[in-house]
PDB file of N, CA and C in Angstrom:
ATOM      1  N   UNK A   1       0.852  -1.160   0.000  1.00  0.00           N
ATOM      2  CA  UNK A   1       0.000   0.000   0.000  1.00  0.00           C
ATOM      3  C   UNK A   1       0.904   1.231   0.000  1.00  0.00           C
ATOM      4  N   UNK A   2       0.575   2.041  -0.666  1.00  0.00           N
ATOM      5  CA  UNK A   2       1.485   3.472  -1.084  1.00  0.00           C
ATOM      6  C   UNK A   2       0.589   4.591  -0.667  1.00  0.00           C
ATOM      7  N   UNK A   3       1.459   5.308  -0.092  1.00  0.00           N
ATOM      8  CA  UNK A   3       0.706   6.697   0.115  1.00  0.00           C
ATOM      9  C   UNK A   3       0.917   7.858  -0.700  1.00  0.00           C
ATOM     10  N   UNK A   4       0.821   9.086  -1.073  1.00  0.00           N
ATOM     11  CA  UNK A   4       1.204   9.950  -1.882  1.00  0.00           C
ATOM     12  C   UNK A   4       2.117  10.784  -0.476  1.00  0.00           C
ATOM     13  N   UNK A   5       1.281  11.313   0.350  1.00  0.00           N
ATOM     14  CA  UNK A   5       1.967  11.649   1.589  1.00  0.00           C
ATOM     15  C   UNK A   5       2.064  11.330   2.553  1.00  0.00           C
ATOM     16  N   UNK A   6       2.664  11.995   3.761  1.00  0.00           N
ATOM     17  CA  UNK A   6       2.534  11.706   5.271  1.00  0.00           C
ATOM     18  C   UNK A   6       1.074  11.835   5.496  1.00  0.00           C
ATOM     19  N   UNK A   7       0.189  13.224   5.037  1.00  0.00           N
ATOM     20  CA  UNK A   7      -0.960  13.097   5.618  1.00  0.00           C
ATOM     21  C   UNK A   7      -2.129  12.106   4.961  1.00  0.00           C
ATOM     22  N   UNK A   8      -1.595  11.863   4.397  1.00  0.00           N
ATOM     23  CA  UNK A   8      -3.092  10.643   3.267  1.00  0.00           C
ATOM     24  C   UNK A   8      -2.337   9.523   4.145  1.00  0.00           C
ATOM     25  N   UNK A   9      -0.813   8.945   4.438  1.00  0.00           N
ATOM     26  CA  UNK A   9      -0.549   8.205   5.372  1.00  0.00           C
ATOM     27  C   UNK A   9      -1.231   7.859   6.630  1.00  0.00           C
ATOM     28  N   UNK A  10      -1.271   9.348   7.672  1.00  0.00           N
ATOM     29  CA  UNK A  10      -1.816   9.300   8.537  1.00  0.00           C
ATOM     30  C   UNK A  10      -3.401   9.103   8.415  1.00  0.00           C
ATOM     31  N   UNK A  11      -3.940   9.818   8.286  1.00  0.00           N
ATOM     32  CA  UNK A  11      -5.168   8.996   7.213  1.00  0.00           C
ATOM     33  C   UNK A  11      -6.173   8.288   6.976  1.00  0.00           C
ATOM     34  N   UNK A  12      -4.757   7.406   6.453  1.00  0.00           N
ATOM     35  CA  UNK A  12      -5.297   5.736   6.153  1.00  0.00           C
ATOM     36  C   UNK A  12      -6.920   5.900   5.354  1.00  0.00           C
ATOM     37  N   UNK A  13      -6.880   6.304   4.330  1.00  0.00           N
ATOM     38  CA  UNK A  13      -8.333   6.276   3.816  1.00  0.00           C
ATOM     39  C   UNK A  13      -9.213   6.557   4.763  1.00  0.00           C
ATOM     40  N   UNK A  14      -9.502   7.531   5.253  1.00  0.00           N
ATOM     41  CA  UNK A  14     -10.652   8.169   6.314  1.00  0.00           C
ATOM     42  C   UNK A  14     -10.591   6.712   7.702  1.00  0.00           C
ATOM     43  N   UNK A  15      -9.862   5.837   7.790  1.00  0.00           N
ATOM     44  CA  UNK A  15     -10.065   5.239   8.852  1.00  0.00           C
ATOM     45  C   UNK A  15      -8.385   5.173   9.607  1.00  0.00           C
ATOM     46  N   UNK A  16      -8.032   6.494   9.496  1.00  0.00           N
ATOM     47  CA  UNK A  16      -6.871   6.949  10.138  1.00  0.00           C
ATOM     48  C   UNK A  16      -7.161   6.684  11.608  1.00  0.00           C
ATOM     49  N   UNK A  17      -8.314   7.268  11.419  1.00  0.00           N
ATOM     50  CA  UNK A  17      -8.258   7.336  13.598  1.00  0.00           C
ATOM     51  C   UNK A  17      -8.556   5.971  14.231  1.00  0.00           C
ATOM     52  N   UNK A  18      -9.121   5.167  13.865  1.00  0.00           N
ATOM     53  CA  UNK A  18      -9.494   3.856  14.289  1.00  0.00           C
ATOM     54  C   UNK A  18      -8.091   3.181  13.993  1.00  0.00           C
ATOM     55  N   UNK A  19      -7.460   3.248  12.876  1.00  0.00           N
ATOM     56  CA  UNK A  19      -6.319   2.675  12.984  1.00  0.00           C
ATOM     57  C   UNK A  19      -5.228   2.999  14.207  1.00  0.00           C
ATOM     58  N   UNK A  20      -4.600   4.148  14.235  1.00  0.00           N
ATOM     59  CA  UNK A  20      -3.643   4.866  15.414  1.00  0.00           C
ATOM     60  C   UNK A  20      -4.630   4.936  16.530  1.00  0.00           C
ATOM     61  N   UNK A  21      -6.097   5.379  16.680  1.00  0.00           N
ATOM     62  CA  UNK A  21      -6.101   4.882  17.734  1.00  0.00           C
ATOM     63  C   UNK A  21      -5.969   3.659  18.504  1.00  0.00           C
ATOM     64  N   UNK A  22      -6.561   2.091  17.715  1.00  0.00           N
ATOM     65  CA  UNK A  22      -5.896   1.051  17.781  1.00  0.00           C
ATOM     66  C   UNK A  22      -4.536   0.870  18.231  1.00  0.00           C
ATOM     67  N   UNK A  23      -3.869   1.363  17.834  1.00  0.00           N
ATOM     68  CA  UNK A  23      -1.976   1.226  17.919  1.00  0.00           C
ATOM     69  C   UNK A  23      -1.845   2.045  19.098  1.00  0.00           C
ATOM     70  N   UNK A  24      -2.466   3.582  19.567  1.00  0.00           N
ATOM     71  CA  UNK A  24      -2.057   3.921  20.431  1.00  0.00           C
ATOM     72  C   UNK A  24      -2.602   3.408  21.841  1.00  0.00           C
ATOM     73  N   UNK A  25      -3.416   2.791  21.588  1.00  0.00           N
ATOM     74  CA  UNK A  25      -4.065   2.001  22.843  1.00  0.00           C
ATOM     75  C   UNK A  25      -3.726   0.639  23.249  1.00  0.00           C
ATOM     76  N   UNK A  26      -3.276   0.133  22.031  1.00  0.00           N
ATOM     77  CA  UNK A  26      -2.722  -1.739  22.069  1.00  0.00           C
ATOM     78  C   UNK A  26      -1.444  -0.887  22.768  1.00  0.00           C
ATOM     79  N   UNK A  27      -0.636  -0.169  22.670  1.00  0.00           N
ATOM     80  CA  UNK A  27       1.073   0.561  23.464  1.00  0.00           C
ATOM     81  C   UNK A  27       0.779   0.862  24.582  1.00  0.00           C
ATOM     82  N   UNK A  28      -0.668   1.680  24.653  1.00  0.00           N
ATOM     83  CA  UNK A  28      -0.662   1.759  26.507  1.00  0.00           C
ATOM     84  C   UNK A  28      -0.835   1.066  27.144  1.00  0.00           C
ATOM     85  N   UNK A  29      -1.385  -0.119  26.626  1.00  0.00           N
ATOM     86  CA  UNK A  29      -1.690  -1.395  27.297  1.00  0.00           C
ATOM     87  C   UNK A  29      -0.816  -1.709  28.045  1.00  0.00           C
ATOM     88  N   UNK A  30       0.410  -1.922  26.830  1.00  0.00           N
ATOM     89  CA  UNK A  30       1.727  -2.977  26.900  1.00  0.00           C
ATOM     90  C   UNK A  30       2.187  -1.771  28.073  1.00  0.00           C
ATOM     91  N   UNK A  31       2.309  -0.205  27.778  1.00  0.00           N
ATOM     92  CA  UNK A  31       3.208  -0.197  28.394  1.00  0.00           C
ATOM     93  C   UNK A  31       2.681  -0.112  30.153  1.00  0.00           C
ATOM     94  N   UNK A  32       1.608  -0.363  30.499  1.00  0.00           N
ATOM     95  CA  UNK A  32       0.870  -0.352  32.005  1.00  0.00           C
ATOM     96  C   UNK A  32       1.098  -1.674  32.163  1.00  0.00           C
ATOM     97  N   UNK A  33       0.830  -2.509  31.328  1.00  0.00           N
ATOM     98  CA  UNK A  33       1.428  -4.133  31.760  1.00  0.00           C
ATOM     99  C   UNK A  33       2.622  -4.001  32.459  1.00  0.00           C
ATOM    100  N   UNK A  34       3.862  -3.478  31.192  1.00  0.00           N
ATOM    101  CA  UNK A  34       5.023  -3.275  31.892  1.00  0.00           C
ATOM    102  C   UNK A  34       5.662  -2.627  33.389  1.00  0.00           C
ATOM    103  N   UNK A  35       4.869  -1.576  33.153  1.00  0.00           N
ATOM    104  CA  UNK A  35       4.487  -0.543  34.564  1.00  0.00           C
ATOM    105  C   UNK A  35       4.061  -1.284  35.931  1.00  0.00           C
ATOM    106  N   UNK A  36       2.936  -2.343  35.529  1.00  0.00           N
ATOM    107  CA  UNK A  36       2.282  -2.870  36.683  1.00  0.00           C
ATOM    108  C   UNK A  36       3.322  -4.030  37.102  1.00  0.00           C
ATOM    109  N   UNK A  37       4.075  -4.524  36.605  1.00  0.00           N
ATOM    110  CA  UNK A  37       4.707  -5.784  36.231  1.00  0.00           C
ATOM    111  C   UNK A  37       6.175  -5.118  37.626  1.00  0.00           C
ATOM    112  N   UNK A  38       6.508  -4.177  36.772  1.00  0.00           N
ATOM    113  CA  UNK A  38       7.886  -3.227  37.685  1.00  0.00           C
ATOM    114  C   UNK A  38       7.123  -2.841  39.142  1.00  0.00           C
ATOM    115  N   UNK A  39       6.507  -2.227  39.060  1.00  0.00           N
ATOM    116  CA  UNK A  39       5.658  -1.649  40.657  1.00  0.00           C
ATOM    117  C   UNK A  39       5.357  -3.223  41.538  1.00  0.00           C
ATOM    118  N   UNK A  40       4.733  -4.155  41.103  1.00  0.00           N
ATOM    119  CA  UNK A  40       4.768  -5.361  41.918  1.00  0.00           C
ATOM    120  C   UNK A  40       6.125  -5.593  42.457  1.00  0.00           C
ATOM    121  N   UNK A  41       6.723  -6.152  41.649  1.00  0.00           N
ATOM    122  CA  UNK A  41       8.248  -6.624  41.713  1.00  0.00           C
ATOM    123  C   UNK A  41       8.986  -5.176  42.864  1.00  0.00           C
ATOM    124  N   UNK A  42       8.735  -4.120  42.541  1.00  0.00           N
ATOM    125  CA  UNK A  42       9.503  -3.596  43.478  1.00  0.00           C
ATOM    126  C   UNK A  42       8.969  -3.719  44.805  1.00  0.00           C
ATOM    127  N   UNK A  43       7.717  -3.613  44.836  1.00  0.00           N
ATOM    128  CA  UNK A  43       6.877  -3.608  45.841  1.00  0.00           C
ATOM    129  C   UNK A  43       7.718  -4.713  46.588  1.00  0.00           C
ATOM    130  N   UNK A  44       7.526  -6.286  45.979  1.00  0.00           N
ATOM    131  CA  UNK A  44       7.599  -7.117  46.836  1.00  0.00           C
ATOM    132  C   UNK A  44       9.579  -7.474  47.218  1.00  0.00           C
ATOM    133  N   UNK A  45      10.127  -6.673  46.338  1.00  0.00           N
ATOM    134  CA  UNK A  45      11.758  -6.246  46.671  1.00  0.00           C
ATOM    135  C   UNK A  45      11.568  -6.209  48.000  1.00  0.00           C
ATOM    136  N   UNK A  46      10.954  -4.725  48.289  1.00  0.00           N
ATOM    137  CA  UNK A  46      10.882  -4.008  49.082  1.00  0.00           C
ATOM    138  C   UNK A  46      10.269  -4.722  50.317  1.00  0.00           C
ATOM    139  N   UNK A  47       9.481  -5.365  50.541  1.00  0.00           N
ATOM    140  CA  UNK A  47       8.460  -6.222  51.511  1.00  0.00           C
ATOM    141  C   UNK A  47       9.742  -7.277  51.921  1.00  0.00           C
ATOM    142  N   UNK A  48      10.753  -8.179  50.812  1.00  0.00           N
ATOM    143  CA  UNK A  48      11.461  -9.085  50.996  1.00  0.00           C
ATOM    144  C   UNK A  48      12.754  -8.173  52.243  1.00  0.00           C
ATOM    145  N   UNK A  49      13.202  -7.347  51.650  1.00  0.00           N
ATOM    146  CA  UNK A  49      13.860  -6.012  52.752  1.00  0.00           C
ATOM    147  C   UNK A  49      13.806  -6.390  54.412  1.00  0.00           C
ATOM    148  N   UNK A  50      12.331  -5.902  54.114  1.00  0.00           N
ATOM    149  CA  UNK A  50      11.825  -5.585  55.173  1.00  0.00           C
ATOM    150  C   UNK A  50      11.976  -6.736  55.955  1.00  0.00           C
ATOM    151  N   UNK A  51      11.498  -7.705  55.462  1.00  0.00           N
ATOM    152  CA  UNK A  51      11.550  -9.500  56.057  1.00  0.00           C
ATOM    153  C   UNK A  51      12.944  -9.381  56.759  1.00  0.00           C
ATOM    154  N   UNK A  52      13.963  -9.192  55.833  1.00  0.00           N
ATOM    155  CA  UNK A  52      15.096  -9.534  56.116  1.00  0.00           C
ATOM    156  C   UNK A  52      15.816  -8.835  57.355  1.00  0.00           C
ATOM    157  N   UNK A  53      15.405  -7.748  57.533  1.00  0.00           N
ATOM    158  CA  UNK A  53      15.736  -7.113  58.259  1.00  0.00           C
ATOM    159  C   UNK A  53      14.911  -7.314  59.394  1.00  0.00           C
ATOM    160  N   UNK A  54      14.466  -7.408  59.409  1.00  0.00           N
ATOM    161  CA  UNK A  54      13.592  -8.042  60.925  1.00  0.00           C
ATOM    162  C   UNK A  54      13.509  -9.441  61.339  1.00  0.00           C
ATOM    163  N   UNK A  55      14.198 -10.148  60.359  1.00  0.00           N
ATOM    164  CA  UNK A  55      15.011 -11.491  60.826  1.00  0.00           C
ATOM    165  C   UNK A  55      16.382 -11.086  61.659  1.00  0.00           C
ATOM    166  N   UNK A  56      16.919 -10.279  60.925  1.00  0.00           N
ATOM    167  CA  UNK A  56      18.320 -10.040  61.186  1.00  0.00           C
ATOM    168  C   UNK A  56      18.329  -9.073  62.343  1.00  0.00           C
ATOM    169  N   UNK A  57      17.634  -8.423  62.728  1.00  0.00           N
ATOM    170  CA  UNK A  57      17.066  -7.781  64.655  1.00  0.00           C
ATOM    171  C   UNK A  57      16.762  -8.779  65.029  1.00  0.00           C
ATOM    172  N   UNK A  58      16.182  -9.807  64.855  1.00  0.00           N
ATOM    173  CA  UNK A  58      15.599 -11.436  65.913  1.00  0.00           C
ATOM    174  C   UNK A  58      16.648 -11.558  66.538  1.00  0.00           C
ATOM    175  N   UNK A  59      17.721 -12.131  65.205  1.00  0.00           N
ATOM    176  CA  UNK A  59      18.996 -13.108  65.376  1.00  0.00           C
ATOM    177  C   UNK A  59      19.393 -12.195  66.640  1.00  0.00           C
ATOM    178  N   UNK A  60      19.623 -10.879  65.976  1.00  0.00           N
ATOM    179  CA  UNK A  60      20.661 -10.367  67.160  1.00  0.00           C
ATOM    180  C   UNK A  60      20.289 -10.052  68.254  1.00  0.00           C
ATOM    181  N   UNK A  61      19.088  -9.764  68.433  1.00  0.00           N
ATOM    182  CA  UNK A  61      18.486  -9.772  69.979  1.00  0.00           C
ATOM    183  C   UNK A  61      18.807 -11.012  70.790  1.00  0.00           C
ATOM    184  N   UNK A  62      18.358 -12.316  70.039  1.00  0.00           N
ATOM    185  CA  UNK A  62      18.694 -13.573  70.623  1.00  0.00           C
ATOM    186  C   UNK A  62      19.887 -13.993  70.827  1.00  0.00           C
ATOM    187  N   UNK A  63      20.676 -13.238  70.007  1.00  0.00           N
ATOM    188  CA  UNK A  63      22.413 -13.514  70.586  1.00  0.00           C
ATOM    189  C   UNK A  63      22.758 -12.594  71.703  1.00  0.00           C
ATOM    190  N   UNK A  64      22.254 -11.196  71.556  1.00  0.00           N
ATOM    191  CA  UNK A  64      22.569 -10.678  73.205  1.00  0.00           C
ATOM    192  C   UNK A  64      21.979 -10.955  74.457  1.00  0.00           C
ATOM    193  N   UNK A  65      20.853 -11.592  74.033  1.00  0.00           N
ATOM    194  CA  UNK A  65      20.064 -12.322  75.368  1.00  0.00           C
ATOM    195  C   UNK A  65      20.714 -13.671  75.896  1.00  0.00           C
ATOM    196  N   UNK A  66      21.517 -14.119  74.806  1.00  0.00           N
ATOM    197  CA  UNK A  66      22.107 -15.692  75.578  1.00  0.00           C
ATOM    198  C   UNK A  66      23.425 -15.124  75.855  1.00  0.00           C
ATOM    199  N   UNK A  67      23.565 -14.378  75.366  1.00  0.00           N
ATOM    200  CA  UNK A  67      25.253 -13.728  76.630  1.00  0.00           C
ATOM    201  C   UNK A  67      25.448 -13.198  77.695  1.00  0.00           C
TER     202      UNK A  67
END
């Protein structure tokens, strides 16, 4: 398919907007997938942290209590 220009490109035979809007909405998708995907994962980074560190106050409380 050939266009003469960018704007008969953009376009697309009067069903320009259904097309790019299509495309620009299938991208926000992906990119909130991606988004939601990173925010979990840090989230639960962050939660694993926290774990760890309040294991690691146990330990050491329980080692100054048996000395």
């Amino acid at each position: 398919m050939s266009f003469s220009s960018w704007s008969a490109f953009l376009d697309m035979g009067g069903y320009g907007l259904y097309v790019w809007g299509s495309y620009g909405f299938a991208l926000a998708s992906i990119v909130w997938v991606f988004l939601a995907i990173w925010w979990q994962h840090r989230r639960q980074l962050d939660q694993l942290r926290t774990i760890a560190q309040r294991q690691a106050e146990l330990e050491k409380r329980e080692d100054e209590s048996e000395a």
